[in-house]
Protein backbone atom coordinates (compact mmCIF):
# COMPACT_ATOMS: atom_id res chain seq x y z
CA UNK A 1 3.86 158.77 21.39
CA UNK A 2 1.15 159.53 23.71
CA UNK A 3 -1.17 156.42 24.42
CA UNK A 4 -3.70 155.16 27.44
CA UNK A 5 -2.32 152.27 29.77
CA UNK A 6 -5.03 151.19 31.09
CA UNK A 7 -5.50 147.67 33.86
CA UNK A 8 -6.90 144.75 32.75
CA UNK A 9 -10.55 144.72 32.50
CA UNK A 10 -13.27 141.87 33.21
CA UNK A 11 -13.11 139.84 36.46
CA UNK A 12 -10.92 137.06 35.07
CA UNK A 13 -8.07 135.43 36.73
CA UNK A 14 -5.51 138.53 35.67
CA UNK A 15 -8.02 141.08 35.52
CA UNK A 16 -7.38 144.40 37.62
CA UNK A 17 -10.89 143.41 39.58
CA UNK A 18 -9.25 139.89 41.63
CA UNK A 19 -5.30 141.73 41.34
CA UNK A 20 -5.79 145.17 43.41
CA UNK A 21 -5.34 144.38 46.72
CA UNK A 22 -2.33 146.35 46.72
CA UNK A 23 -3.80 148.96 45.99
CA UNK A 24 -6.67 149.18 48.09
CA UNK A 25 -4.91 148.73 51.09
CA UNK A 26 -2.95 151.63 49.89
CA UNK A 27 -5.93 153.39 50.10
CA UNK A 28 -7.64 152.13 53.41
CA UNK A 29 -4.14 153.22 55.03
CA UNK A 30 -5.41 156.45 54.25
CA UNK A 31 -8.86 156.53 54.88
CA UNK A 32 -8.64 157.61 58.30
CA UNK A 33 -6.38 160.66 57.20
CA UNK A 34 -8.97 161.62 54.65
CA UNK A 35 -11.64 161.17 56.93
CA UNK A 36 -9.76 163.77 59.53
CA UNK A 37 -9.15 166.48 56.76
CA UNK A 38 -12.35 166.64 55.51
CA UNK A 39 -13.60 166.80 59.61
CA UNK A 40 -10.87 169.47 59.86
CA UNK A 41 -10.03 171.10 56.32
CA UNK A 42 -13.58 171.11 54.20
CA UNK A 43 -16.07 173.66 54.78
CA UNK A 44 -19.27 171.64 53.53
CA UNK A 45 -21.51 174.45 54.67
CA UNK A 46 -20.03 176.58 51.69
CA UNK A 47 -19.81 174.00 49.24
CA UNK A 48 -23.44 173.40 49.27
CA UNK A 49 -24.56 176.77 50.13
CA UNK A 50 -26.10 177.15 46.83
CA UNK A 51 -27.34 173.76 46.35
CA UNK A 52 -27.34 170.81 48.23
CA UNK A 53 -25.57 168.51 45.41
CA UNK A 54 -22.04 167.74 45.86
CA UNK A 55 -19.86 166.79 43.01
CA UNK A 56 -16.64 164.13 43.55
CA UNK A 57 -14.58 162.88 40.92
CA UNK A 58 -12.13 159.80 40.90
CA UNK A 59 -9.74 159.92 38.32
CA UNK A 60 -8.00 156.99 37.30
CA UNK A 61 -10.99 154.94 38.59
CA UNK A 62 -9.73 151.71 36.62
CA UNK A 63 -12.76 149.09 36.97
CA UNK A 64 -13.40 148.76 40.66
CA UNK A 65 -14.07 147.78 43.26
CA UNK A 66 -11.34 150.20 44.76
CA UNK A 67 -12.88 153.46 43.16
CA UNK A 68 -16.54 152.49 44.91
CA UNK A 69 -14.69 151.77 48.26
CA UNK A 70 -12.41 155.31 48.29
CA UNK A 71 -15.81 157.43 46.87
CA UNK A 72 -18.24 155.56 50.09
CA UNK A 73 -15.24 156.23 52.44
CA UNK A 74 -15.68 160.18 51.09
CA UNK A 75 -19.13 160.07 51.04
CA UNK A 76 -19.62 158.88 54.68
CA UNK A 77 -17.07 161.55 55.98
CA UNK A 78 -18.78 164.41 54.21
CA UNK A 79 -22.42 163.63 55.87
CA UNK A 80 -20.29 162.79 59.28
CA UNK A 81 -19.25 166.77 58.91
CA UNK A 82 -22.61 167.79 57.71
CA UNK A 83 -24.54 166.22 60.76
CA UNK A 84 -21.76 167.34 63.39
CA UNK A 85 -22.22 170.77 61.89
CA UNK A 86 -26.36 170.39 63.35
CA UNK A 87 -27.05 170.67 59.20
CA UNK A 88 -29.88 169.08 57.30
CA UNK A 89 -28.36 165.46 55.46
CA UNK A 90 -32.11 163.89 54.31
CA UNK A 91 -32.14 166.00 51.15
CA UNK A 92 -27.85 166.37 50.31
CA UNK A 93 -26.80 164.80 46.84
CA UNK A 94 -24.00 163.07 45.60
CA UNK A 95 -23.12 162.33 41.72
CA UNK A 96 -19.74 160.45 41.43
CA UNK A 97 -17.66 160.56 38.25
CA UNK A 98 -15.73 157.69 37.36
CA UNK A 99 -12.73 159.12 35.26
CA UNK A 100 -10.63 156.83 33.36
CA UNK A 101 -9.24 156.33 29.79
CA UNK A 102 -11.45 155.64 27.05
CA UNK A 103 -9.89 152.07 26.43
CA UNK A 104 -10.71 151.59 30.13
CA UNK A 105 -13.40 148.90 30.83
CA UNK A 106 -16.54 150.89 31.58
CA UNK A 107 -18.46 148.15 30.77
CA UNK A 108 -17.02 145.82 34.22
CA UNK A 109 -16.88 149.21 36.12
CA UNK A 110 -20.60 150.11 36.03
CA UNK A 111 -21.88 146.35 35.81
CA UNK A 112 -20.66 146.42 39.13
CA UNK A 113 -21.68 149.59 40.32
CA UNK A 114 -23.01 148.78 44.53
CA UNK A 115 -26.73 148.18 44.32
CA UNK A 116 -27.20 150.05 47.52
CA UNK A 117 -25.58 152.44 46.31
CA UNK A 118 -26.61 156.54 47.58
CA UNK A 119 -25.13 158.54 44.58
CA UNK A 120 -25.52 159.03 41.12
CA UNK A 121 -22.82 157.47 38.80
CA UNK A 122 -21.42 158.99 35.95
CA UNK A 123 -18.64 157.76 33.35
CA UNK A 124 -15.85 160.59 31.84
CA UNK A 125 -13.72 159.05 29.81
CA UNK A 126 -10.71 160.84 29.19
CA UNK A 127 -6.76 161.62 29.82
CA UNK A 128 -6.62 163.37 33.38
CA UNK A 129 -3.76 165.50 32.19
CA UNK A 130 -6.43 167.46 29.55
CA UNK A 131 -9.88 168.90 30.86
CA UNK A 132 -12.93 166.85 31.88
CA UNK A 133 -15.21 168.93 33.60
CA UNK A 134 -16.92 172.27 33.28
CA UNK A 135 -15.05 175.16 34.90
CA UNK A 136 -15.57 175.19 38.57
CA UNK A 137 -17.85 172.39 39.23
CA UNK A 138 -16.50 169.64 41.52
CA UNK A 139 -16.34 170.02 44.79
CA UNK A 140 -14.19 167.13 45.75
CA UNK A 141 -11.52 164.98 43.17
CA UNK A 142 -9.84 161.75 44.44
CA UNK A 143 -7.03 160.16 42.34
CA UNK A 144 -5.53 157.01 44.13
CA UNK A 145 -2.02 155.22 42.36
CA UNK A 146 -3.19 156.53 39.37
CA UNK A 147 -0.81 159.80 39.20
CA UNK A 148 2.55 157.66 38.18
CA UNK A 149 1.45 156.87 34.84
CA UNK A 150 3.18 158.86 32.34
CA UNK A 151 1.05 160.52 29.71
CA UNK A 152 3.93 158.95 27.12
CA UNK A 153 7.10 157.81 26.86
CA UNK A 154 9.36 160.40 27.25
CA UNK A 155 10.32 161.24 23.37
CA UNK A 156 14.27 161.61 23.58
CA UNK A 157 14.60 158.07 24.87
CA UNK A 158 13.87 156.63 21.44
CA UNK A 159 16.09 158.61 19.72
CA UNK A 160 19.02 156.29 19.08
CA UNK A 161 21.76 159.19 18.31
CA UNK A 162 20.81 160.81 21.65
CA UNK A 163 22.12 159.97 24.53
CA UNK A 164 18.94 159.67 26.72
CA UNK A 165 18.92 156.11 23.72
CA UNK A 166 17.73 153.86 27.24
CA UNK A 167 19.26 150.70 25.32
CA UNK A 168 18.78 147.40 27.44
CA UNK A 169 16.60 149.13 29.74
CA UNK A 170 12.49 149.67 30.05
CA UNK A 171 13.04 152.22 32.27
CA UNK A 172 15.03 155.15 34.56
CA UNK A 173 15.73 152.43 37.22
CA UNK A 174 19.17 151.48 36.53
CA UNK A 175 19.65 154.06 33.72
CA UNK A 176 21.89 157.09 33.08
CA UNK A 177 21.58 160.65 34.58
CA UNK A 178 19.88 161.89 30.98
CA UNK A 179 17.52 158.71 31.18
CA UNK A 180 16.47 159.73 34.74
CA UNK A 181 16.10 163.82 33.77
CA UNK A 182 14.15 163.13 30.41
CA UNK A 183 11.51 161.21 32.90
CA UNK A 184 11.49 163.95 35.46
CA UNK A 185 10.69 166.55 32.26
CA UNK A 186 7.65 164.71 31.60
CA UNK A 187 6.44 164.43 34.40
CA UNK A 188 7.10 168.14 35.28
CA UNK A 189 4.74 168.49 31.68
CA UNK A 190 2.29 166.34 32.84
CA UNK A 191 1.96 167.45 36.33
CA UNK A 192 1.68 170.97 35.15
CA UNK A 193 -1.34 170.14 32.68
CA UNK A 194 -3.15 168.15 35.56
CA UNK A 195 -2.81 170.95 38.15
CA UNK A 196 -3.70 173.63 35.34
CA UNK A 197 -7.21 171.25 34.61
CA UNK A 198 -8.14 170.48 37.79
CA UNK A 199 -7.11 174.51 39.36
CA UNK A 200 -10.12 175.54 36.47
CA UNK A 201 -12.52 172.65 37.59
CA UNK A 202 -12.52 172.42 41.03
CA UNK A 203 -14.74 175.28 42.92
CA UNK A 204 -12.51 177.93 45.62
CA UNK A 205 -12.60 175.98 48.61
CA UNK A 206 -12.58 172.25 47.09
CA UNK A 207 -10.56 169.77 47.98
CA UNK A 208 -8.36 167.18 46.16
CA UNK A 209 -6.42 163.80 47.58
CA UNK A 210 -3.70 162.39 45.81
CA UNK A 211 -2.42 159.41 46.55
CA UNK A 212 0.70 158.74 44.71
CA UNK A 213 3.92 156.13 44.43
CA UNK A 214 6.84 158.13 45.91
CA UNK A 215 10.46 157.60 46.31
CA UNK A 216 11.72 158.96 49.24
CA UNK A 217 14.62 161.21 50.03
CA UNK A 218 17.73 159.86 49.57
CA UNK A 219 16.96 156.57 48.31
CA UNK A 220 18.05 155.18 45.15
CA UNK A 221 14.85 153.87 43.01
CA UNK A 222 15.93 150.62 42.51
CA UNK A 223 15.79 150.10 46.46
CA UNK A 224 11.81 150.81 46.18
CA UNK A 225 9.03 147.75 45.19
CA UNK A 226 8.74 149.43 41.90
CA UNK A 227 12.33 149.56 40.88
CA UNK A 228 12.68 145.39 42.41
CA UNK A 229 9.84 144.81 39.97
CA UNK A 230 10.84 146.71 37.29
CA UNK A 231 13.94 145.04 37.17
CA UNK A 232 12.46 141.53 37.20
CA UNK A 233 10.65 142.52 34.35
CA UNK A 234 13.53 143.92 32.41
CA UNK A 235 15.40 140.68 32.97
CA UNK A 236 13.02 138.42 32.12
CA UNK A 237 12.48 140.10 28.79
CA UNK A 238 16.54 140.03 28.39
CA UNK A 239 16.40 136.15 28.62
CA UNK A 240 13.62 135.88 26.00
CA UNK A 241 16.14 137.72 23.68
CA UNK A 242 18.84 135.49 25.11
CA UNK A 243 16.08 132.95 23.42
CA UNK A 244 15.36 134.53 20.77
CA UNK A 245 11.67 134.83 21.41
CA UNK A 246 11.81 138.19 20.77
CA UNK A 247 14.83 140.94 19.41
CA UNK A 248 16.77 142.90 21.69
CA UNK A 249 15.97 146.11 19.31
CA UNK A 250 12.40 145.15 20.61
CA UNK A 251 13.65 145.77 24.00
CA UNK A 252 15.84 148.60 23.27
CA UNK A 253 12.82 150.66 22.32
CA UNK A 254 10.09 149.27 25.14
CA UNK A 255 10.22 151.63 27.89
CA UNK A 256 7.79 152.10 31.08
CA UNK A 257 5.62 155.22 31.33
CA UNK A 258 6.01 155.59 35.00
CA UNK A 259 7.20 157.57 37.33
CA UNK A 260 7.51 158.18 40.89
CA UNK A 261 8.05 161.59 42.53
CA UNK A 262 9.58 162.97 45.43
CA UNK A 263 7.67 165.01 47.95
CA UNK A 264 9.87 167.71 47.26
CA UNK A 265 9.15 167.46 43.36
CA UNK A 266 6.00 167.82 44.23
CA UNK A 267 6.04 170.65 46.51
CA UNK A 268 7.38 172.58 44.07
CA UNK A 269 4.94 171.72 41.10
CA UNK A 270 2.01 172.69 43.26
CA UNK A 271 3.73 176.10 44.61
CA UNK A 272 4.32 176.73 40.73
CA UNK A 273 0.99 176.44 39.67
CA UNK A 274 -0.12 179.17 42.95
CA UNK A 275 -4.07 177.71 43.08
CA UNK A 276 -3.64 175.33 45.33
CA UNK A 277 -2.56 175.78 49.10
CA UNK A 278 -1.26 172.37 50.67
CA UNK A 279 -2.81 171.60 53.45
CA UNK A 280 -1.29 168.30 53.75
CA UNK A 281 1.42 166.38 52.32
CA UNK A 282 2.97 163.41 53.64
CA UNK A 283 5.37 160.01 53.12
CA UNK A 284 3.95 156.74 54.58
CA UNK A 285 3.36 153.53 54.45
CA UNK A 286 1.73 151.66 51.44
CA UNK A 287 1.28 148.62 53.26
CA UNK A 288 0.10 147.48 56.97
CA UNK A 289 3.53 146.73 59.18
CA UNK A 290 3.02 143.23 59.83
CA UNK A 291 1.15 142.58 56.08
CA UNK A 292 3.46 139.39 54.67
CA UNK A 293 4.12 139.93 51.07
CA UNK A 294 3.41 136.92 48.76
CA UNK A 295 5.62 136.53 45.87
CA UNK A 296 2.82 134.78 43.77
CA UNK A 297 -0.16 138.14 44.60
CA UNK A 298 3.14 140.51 43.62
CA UNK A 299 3.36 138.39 39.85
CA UNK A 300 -0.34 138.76 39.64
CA UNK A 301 -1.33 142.11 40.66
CA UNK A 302 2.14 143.48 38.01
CA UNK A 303 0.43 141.49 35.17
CA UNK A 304 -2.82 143.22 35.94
CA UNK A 305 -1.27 146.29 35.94
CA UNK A 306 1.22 145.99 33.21
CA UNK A 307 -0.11 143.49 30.78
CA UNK A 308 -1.58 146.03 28.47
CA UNK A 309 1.51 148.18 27.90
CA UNK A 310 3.17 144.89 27.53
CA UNK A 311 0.89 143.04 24.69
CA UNK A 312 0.77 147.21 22.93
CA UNK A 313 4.52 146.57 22.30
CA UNK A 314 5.41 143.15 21.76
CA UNK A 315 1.89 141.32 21.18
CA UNK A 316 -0.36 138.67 23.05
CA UNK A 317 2.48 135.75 22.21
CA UNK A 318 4.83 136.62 24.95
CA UNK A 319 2.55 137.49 27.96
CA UNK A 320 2.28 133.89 29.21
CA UNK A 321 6.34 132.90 28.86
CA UNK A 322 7.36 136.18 30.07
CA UNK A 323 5.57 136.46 33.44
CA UNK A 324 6.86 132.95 34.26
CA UNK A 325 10.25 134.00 33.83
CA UNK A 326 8.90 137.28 35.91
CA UNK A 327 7.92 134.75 38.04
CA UNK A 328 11.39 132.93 38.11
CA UNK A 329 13.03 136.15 39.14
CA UNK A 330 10.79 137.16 41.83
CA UNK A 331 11.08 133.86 43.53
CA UNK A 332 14.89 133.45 43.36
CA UNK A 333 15.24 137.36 44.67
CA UNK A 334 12.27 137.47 47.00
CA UNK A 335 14.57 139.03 49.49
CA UNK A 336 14.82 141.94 47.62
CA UNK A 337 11.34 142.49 47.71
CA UNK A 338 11.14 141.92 50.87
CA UNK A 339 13.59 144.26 51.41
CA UNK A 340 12.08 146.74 49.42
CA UNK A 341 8.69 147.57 51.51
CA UNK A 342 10.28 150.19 52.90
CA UNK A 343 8.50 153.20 55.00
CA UNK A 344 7.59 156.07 52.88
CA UNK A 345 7.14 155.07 49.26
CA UNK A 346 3.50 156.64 49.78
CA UNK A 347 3.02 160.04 49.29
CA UNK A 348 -0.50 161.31 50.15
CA UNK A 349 -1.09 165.47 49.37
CA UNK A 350 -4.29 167.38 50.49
CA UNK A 351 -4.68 170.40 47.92
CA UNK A 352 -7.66 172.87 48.75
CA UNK A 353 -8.45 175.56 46.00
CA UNK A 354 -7.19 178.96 46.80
């Protein structure tokens, strides 16, 4: 049940390399926020009292370039607070991990590791929801739209005598109440592993940034850009069974391991846990105000994202036919993506180790 989903790797036309614009404006939204807290929140002085090497960690790096952006932006803050506090810079140290699964493509993320780079790079392969590091030895983890990604598909909803059975559906958008709850339970699970790792990893007084897909307070999910998606994806696979290119049991027992929280959900996972205090949590903006959104990048940047837990389930055959019928749907219904990029389907948490 429990698998790696990881983007599509090389620098091809679908790849995850040319498709994550999204996402990296996501995270330059941020970067001034990150920037501030570490100014304000992060007491480099202690963190490299003992030596002068500080250890970051992105986790769900995929295969760049967006994990070398986010770890410079870090980087650059850190020595801005080192210097303003009159302290030494020549001789401090940076070593990067790159954390992603092992079916990642570490091969295209360290080919194009920045030549000019001023760190030392280092793979971890691995499930973020397990351990990665030694006890108390990073000083700073990242994790950017990484976070939603379900360590599995939530077990009940392929039991066909239960009544979380998610028939005609790939996911909670849409769904019944028990579809919706059995999602929430694993991410509860997973969110309690990931906090439980990273609370023995990261040293008292380190910091961690989230940045994670949200769903805001009283909004139904199939209002947000995931849920529009999702259900452009559902219905184009329900007219290649209408086809018969592929079965609708096929369907019946596909379902997307992904989830997006509520602040509040998440609030009271990190209370629960007791090692982290929050010094800042907050709903925002994915996306600049007056960003246009192109229907034909939005096509592109979900098959980067979702072609691999899409050929895992129904094979290589289908990929091509069933994002032009993605496609199809997107362009007929644009409005509703449009629509969609609402305010505060970002949520972006600053956790410092009690």
């Amino acid at each position: 049940m429990s698998g790696s989903f990881p983007m599509n790797g090389g620098d091809g036309i679908y790849s995850y390399t040319k498709n994550s614009e999204y996402q990296r404006e996501a995270s330059n939204n941020v970067k001034e926020m990150i920037d501030m807290t570490i100014v304000e929140k992060l007491d480099v002085k202690h963190l490299t009292f003992a030596s002068r090497s500080i250890h970051l960690a992105d986790l769900g790096c995929s295969v760049g370039p967006n994990t070398f952006i986010a770890m410079q932006n870090v980087m650059a803050a850190m020595e801005k607070k080192y210097y303003a506090q009159s302290l030494p810079s020549e001789d401090l140290e940076f070593q990067v991990f790159f954390n992603d699964h092992i079916s990642n493509d570490f091969n295209t993320l360290f080919a194009s590791l920045p030549v000019d780079r001023k760190y030392f790079g280092v793979g971890v392969p691995g499930s973020f929801y397990d351990r990665l590091f030694p006890s108390s030895s990073l000083h700073f983890v990242h994790s950017s739209y990484a976070l939603h990604w379900l360590s599995k598909v939530p077990e009940k909803l392929l039991d066909k005598n239960s009544s979380t059975w998610n028939k005609g559906k790939i996911h909670y958008t849409g769904a019944s109440d028990e579809v919706m709850k059995a999602y929430a339970a694993q991410f509860e699970s997973d969110m309690e592993n990931f906090l439980d790792a990273r609370a023995k990893e990261i040293v008292v007084g380190g910091m961690m940034v989230l940045i994670m897909q949200s769903l805001p307070d009283n909004i139904d999910h199939s209002k947000t850009p995931t849920g529009v998606i999702f259900k452009f994806v559902e219905d184009g696979l329900m007219d290649m069974v209408n086809a018969g290119i592929i079965s609708e049991p096929q369907v019946d027992m596909f379902n997307l391991p992904v989830y997006s929280a509520s602040a509040k959900e998440m609030t009271r996972l990190i209370e629960s846990n007791g090692c982290f205090s929050i010094e800042k949590m907050e709903l925002i903006d994915p996306r600049s105000k007056d960003a246009p959104i192109n229907a034909q990048a939005v096509i592109m940047h979900v098959r980067a994202a979702m072609e691999g837990v899409i050929v895992k389930h129904f094979g290589r055959d289908i990929v091509d036919d069933l994002f032009e019928h993605i496609s199809q749907k997107c362009m007929e219904d644009f409005h509703l993506m449009e629509s969609s990029n609402m305010k505060g389907t970002q949520l972006f948490i600053v956790l410092k180790r009690k």
